[in-house]
N, C-alpha and C. Protein backbone atom coordinates (compact mmCIF):
# COMPACT_ATOMS: atom_id res chain seq x y z
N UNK A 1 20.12 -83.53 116.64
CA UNK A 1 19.61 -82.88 115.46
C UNK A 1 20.39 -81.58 115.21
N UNK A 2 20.95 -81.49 113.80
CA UNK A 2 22.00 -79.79 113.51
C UNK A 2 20.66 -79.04 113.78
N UNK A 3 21.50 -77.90 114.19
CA UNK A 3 21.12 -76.45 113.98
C UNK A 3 20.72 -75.91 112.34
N UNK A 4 19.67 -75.68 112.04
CA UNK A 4 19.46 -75.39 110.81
C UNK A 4 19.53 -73.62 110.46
N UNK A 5 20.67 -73.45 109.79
CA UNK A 5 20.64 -71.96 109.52
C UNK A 5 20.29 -71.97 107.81
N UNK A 6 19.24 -71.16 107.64
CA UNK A 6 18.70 -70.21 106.50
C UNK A 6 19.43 -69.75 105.68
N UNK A 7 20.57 -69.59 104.94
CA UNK A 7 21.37 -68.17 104.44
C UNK A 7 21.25 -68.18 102.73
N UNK A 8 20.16 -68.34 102.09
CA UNK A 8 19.90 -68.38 101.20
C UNK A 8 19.71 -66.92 100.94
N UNK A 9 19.69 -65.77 99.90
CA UNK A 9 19.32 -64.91 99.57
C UNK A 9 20.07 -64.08 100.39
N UNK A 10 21.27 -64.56 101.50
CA UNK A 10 21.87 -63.55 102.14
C UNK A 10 23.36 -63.23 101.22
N UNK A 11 24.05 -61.93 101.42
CA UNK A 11 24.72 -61.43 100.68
C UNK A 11 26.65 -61.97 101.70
N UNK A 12 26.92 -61.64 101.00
CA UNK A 12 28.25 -62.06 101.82
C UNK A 12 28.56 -61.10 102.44
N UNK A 13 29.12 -61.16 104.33
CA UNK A 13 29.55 -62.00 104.65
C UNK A 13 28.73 -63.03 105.20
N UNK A 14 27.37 -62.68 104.71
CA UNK A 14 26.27 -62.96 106.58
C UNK A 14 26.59 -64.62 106.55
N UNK A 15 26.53 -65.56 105.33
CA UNK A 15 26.10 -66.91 105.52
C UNK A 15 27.52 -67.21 106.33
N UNK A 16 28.59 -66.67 106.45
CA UNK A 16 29.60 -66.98 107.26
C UNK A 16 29.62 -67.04 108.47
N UNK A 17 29.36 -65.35 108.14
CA UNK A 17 28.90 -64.85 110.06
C UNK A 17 27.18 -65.69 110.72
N UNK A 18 26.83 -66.20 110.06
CA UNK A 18 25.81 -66.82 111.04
C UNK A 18 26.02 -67.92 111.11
N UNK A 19 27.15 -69.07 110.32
CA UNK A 19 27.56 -70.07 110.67
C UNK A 19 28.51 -70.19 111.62
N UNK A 20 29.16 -69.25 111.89
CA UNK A 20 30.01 -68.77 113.02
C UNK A 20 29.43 -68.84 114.22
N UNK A 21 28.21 -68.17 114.45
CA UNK A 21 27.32 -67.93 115.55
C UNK A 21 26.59 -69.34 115.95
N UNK A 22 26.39 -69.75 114.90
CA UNK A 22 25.90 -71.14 115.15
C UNK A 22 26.54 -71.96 115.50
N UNK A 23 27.67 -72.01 115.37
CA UNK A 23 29.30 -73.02 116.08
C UNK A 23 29.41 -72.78 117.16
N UNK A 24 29.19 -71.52 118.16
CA UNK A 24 29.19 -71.52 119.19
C UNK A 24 28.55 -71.91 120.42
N UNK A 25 27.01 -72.18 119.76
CA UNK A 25 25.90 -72.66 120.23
C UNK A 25 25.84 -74.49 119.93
N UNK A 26 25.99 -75.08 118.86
CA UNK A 26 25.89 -76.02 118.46
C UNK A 26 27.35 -76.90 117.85
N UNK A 27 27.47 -77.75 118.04
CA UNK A 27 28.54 -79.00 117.66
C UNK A 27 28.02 -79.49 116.26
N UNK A 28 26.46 -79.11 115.73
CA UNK A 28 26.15 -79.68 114.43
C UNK A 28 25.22 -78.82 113.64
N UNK A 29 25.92 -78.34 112.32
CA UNK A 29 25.16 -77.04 112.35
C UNK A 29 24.73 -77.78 110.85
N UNK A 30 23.79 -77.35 110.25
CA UNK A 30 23.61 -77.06 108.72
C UNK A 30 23.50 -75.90 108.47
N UNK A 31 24.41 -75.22 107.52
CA UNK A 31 23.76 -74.27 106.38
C UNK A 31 23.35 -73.93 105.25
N UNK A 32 22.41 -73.47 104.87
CA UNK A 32 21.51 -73.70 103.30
C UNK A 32 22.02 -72.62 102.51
N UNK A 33 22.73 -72.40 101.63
CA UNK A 33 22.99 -71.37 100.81
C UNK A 33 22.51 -71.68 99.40
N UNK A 34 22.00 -70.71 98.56
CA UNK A 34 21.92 -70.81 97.28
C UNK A 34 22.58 -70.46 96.09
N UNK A 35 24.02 -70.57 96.45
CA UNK A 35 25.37 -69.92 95.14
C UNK A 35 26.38 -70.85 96.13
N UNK A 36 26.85 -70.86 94.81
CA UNK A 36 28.66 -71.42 94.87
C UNK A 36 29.42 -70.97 95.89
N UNK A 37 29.61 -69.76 95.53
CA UNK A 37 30.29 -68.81 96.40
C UNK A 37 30.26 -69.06 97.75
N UNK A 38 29.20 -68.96 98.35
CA UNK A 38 28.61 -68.84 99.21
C UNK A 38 29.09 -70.16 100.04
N UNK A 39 28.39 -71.61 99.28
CA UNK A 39 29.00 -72.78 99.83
C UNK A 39 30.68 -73.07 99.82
N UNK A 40 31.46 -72.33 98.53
CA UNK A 40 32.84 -72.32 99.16
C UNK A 40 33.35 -71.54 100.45
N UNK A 41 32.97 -70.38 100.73
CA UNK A 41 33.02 -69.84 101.91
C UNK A 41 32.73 -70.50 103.59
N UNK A 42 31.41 -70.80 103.02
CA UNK A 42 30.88 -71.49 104.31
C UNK A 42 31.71 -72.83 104.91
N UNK A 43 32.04 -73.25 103.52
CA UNK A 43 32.81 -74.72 103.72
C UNK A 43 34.06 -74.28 104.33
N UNK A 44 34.94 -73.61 103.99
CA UNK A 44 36.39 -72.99 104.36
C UNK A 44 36.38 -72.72 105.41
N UNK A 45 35.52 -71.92 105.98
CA UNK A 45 34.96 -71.15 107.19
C UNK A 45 35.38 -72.48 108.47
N UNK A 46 33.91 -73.44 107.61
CA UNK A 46 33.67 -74.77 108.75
C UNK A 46 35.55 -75.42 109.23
N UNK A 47 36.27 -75.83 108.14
CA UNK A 47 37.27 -76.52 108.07
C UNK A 47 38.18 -75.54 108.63
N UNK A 48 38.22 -74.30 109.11
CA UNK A 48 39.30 -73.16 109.54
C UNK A 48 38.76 -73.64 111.18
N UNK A 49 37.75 -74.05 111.46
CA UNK A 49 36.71 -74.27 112.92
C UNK A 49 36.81 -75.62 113.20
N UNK A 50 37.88 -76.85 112.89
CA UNK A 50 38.21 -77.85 113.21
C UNK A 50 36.27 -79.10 112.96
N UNK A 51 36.06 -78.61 111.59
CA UNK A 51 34.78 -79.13 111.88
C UNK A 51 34.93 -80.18 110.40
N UNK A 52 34.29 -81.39 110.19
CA UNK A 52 34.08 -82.14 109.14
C UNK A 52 32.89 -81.39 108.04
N UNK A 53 33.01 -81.18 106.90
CA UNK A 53 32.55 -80.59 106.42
C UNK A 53 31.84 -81.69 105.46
N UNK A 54 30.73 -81.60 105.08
CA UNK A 54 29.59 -82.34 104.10
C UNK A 54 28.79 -81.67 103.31
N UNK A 55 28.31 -81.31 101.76
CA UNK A 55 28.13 -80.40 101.02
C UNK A 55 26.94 -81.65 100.36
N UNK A 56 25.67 -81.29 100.43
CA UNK A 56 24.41 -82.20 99.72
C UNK A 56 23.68 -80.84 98.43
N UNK A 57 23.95 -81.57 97.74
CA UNK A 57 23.17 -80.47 96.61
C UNK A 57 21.81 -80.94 96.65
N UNK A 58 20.45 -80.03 96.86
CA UNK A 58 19.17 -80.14 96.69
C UNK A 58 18.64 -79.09 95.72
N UNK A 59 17.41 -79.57 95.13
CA UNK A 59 16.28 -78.76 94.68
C UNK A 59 16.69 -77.22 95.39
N UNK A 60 16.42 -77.28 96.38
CA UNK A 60 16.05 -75.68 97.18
C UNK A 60 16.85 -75.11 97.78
N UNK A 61 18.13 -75.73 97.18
CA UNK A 61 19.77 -75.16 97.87
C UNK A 61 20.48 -76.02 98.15
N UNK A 62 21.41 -75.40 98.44
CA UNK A 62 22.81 -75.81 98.45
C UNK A 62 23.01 -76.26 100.19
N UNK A 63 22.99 -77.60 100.87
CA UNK A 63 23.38 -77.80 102.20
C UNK A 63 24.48 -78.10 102.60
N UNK A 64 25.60 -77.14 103.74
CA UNK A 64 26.63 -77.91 103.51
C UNK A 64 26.59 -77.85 105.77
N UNK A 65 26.82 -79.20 105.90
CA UNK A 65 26.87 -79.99 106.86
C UNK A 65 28.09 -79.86 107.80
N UNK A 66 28.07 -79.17 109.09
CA UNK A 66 29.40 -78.63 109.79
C UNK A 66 29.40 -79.88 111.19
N UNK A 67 30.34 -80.09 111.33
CA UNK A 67 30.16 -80.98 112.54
C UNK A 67 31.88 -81.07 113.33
N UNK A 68 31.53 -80.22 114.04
CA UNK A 68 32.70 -80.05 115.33
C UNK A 68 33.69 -81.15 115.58
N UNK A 69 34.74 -81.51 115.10
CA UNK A 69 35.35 -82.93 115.46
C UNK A 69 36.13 -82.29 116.73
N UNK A 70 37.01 -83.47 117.35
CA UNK A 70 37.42 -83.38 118.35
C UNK A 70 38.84 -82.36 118.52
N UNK A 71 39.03 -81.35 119.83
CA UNK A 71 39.44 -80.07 119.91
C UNK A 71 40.87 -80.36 119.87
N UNK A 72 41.57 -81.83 119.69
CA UNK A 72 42.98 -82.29 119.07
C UNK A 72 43.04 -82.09 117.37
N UNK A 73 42.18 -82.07 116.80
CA UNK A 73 42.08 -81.77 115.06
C UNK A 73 41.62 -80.73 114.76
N UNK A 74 41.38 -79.79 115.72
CA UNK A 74 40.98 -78.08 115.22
C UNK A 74 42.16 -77.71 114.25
N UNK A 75 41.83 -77.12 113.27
CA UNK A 75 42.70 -76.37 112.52
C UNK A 75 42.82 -75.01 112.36
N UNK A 76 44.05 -74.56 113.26
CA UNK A 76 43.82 -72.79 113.07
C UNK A 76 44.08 -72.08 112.62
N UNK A 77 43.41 -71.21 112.18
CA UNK A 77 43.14 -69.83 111.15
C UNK A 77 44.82 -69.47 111.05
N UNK A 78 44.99 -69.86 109.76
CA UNK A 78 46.22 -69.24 109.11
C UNK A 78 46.61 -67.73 110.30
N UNK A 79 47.44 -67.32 110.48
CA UNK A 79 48.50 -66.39 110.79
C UNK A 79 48.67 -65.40 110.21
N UNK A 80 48.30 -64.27 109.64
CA UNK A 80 49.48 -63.21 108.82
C UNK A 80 49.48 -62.34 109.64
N UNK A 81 50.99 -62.65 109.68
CA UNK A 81 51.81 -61.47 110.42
C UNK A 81 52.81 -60.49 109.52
N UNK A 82 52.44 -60.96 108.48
CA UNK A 82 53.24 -60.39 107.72
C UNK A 82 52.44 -59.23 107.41
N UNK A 83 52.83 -58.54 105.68
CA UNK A 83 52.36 -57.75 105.40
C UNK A 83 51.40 -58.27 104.16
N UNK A 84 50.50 -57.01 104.03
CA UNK A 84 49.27 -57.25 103.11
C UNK A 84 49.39 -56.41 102.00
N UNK A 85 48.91 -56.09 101.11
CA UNK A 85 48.65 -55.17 100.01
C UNK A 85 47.25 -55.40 100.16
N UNK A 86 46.57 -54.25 99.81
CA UNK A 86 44.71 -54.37 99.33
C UNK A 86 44.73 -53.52 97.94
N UNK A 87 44.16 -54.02 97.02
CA UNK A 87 44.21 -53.23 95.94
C UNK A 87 42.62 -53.33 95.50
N UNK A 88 42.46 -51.95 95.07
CA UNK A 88 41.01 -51.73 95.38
C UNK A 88 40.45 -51.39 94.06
N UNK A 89 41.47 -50.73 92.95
CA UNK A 89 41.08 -50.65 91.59
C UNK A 89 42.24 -50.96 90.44
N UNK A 90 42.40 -51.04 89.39
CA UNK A 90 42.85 -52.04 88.38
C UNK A 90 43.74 -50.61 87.80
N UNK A 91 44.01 -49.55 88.57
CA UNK A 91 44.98 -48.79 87.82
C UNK A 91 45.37 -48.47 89.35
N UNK A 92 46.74 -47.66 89.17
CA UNK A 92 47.21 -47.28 90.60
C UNK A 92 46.95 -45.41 90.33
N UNK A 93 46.39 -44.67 91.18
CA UNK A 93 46.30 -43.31 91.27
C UNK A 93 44.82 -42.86 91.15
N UNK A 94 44.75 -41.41 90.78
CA UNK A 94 43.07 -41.15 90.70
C UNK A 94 43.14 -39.91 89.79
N UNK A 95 44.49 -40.17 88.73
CA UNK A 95 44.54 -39.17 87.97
C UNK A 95 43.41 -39.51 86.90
N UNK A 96 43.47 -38.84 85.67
CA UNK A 96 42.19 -39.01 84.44
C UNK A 96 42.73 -40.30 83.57
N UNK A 97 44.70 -39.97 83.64
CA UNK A 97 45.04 -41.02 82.46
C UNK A 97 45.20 -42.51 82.74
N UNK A 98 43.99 -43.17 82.65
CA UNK A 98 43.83 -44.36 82.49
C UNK A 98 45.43 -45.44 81.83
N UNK A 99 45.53 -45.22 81.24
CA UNK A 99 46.99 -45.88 80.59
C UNK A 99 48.08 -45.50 81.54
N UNK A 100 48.19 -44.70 81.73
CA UNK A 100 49.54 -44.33 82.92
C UNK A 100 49.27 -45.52 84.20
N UNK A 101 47.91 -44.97 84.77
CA UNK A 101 47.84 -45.40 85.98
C UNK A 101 47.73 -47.46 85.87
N UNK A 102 47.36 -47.67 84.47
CA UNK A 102 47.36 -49.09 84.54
C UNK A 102 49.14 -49.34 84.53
N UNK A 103 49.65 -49.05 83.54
CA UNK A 103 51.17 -49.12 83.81
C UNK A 103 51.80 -48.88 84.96
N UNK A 104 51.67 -48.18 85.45
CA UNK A 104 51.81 -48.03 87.16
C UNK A 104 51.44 -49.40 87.45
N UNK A 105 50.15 -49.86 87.62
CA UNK A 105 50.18 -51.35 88.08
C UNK A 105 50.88 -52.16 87.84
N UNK A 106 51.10 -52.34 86.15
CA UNK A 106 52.11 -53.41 86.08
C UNK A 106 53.51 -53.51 86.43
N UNK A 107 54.11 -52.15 86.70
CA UNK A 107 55.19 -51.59 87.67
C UNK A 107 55.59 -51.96 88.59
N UNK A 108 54.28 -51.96 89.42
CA UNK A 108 54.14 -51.95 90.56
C UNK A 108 54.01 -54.13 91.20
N UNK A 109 53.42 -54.35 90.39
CA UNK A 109 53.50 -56.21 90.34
C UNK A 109 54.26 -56.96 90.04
N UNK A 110 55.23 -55.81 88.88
CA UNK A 110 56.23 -56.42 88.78
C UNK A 110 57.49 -56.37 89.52
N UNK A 111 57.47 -54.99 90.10
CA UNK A 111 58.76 -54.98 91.06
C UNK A 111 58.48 -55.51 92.44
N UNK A 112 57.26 -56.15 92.61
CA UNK A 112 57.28 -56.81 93.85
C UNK A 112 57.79 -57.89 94.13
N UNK A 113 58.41 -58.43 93.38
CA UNK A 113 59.07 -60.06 93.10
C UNK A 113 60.63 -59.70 93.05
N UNK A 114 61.13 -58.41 93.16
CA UNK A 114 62.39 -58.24 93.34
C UNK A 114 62.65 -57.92 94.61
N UNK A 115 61.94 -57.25 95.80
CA UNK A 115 61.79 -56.80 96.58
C UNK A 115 61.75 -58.07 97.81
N UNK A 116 62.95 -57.59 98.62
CA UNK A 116 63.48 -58.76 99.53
C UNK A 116 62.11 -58.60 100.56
N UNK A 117 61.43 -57.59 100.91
CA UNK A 117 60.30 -57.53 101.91
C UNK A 117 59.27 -57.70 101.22
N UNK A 118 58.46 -58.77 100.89
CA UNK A 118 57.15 -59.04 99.98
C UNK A 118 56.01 -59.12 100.48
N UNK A 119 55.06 -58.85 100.13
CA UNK A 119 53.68 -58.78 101.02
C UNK A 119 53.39 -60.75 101.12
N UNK A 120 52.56 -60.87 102.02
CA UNK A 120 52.04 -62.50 102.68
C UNK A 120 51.31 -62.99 102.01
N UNK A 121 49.70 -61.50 101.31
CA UNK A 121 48.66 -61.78 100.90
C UNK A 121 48.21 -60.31 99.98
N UNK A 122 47.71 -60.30 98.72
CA UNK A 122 47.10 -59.36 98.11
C UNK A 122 45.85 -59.36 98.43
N UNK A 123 45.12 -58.62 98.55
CA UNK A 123 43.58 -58.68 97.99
C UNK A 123 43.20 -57.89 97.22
N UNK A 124 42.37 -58.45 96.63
CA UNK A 124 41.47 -57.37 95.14
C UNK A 124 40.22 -57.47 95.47
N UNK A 125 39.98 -56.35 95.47
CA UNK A 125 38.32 -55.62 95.62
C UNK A 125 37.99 -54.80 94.51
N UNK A 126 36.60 -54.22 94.65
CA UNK A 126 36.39 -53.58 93.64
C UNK A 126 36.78 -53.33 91.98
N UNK A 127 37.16 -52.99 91.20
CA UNK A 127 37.44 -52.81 90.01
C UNK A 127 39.07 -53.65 89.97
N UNK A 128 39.49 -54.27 91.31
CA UNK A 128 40.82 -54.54 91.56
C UNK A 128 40.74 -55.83 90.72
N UNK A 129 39.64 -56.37 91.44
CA UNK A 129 39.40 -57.60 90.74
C UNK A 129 39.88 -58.05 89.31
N UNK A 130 39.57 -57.52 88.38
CA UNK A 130 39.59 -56.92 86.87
C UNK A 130 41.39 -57.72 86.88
N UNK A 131 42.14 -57.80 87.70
CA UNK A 131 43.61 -57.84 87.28
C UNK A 131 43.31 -58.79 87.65
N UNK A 132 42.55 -59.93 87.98
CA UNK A 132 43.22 -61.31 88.51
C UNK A 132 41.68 -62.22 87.34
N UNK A 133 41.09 -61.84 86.37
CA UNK A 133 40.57 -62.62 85.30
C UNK A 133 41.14 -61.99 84.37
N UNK A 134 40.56 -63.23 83.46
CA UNK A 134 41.64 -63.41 82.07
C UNK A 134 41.37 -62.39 81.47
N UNK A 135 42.53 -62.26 80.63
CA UNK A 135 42.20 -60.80 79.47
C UNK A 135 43.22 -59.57 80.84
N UNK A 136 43.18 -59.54 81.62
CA UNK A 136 44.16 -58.85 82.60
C UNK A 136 45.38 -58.87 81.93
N UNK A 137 46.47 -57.46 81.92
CA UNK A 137 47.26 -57.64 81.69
C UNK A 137 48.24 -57.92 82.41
N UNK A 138 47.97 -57.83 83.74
CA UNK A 138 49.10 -58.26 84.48
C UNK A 138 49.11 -59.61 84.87
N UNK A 139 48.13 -60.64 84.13
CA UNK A 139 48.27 -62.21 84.58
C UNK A 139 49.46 -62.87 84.63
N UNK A 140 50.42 -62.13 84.21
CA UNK A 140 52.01 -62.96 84.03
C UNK A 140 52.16 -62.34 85.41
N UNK A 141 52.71 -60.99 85.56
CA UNK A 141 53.03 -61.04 87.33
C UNK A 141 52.40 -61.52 88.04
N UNK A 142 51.65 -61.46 88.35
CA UNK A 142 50.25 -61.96 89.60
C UNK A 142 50.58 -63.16 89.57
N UNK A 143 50.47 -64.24 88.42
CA UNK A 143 50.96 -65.78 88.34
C UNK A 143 52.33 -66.33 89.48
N UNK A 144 53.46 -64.86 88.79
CA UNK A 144 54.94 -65.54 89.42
C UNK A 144 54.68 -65.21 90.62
N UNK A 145 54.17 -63.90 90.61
CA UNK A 145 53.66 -63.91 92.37
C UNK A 145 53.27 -64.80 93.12
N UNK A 146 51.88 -65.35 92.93
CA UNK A 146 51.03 -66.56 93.33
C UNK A 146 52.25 -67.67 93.64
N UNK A 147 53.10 -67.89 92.25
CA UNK A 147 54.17 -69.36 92.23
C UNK A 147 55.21 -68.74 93.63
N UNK A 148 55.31 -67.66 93.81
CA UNK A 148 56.53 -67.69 94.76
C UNK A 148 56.09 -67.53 96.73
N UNK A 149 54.87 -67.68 96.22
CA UNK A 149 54.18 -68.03 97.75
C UNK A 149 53.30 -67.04 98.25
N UNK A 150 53.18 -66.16 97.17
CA UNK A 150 52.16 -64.98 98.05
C UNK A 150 50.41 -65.06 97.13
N UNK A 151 49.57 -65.34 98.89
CA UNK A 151 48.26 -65.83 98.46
C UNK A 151 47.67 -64.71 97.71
N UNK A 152 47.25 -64.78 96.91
CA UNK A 152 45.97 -63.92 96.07
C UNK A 152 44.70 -64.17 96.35
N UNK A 153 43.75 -63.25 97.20
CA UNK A 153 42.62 -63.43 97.42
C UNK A 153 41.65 -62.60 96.48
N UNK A 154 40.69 -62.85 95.87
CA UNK A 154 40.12 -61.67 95.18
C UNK A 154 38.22 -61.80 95.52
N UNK A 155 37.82 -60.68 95.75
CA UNK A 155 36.08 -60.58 96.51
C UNK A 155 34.99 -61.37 95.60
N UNK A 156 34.55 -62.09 96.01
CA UNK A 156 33.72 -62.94 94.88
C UNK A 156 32.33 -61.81 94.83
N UNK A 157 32.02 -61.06 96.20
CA UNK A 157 30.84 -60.20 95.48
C UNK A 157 31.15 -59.33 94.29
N UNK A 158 32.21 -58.50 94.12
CA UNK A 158 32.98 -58.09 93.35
C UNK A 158 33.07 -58.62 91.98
N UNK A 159 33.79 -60.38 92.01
CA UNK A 159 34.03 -60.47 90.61
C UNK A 159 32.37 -60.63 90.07
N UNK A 160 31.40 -61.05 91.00
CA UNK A 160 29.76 -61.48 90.63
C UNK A 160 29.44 -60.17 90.09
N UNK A 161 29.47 -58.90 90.73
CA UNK A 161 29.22 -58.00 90.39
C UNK A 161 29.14 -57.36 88.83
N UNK A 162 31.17 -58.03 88.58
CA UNK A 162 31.60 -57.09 86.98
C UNK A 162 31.06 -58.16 86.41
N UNK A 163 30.61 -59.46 86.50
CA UNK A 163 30.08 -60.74 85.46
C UNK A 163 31.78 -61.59 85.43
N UNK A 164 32.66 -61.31 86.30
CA UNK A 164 34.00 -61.87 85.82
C UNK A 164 33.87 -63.15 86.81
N UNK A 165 32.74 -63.92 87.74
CA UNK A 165 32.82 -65.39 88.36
C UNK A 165 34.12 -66.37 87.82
N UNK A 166 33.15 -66.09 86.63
CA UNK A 166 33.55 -67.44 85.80
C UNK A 166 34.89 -67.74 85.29
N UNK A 167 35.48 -65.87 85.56
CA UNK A 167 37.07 -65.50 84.53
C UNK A 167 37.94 -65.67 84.92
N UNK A 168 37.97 -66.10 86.41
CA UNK A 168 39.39 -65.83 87.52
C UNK A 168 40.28 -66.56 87.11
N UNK A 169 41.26 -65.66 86.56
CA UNK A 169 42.49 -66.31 85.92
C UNK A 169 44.11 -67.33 86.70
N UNK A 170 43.87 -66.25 88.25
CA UNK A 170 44.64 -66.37 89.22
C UNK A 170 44.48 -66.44 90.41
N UNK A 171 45.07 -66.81 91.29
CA UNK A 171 44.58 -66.55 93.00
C UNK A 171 42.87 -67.08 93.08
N UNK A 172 42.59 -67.00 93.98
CA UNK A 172 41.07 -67.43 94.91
C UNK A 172 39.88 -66.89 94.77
N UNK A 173 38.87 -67.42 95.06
CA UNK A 173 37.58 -66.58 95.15
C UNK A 173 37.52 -66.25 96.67
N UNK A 174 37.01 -65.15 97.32
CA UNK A 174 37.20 -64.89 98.67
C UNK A 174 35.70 -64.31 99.24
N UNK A 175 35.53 -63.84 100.45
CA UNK A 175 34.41 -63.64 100.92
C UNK A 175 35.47 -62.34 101.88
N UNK A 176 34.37 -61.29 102.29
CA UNK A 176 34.13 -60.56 102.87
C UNK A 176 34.93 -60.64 104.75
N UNK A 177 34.39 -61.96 105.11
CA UNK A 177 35.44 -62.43 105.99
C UNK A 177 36.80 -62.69 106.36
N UNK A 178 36.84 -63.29 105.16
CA UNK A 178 38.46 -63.64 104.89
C UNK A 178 39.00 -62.57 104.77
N UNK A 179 38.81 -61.59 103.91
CA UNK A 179 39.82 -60.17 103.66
C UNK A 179 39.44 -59.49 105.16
N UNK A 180 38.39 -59.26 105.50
CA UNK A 180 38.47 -58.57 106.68
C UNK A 180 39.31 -59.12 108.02
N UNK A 181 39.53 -60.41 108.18
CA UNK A 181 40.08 -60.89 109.07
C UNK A 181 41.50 -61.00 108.91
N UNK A 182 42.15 -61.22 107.18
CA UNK A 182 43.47 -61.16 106.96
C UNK A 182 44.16 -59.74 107.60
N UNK A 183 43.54 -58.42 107.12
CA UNK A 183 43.98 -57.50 107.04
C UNK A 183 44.01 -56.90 108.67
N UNK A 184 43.11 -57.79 109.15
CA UNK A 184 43.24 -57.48 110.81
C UNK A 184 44.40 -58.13 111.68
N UNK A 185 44.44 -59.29 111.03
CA UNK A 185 45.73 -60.06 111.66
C UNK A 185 46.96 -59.80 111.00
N UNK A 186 47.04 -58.79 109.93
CA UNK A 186 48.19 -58.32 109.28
C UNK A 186 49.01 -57.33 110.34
N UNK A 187 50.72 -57.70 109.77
CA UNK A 187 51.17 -56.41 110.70
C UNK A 187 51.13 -54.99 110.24
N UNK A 188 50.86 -54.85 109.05
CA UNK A 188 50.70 -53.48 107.96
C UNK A 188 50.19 -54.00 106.92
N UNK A 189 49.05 -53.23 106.34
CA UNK A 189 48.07 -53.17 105.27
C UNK A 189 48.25 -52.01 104.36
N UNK A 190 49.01 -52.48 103.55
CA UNK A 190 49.24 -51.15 102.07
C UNK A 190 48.16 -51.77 101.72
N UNK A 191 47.61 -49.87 100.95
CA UNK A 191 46.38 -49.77 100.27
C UNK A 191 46.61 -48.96 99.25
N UNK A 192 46.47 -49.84 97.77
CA UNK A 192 47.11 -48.67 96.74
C UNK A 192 45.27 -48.11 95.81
């Protein structure tokens, strides 16, 4: 019989981190979440943990079904050893002029694609978010970016937050985990 974990009404990262905890204890876990988000995370999570993943939509949530396959088909957690960028708001600086500091961004996205040392992985947090749904003006860089191999992660509490879920123009929806664990296994984390 799985392990039945609760994580309905929990905020991100917890439904991760307690499916985590539950993998260690159990070979068959369920977890109940009630958002999207939440079940893409959990699911990613399971499949990064060499586990078969099963997703049942009910009345009273969202179940998605983890089950440990054998320790020859584990699949392990991506690598970055490279470098990271974290971008935390949708202009670069903390001066007043709004227009400067967004131009600065697009500056700044755009000369990263010339630059023989390129970051592995971006992330967008906070107001960062804002550059990776539509209506962003930098969706043309961020795109060639994305096309030339560098992952775009962006905080799904974040885009839930500004109402932008639905807008993500580019790159991923991400959880709390994922950025925290990229930026730990990074060899340097620029933070603009």
């Amino acid at each position: 019989m799985p392990e039945i974990i609760d994580a309905r009404s929990k905020p991100c990262p917890q439904p991760v981190l307690l499916a985590a905890e539950a993998l260690k204890k159990s070979d068959d876990v369920t977890v109940i979440v009630d958002n999207p988000g939440s079940q893409q995370n959990v699911a990613k999570f399971g499949k990064t943990q060499g586990c078969s993943v099963t997703v049942e939509e009910k009345a009273d949530g969202i179940y998605i079904h983890l089950t440990k396959m054998a320790v020859a088909s584990k699949t392990e957690a991506p690598k970055a050893s490279g470098i990271v960028v974290f971008i935390g708001s949708d202009v670069i600086g903390r001066g007043e002029n709004i227009e400067l500091g967004s131009l600065l961004m697009q500056s700044f996205l755009n000369t990263l694609q010339s630059l023989p040392n390129r970051p592995e992985t971006i992330l967008f947090m906070n107001n960062g978010v804002k550059l990776v749904a539509e209506g962003s003006h930098v969706i043309g860089e961020l795109k060639q970016l994305a096309d030339s191999g560098i992952e775009l992660l962006a905080c799904g509490t974040c885009l839930s937050r500004l109402g932008l879920s639905n807008k993500i123009a580019v790159g991923h929806i991400s959880n709390m985990f994922t950025i925290a664990d990229t930026m730990m296994r990074a060899s340097k984390v620029i933070s603009l």
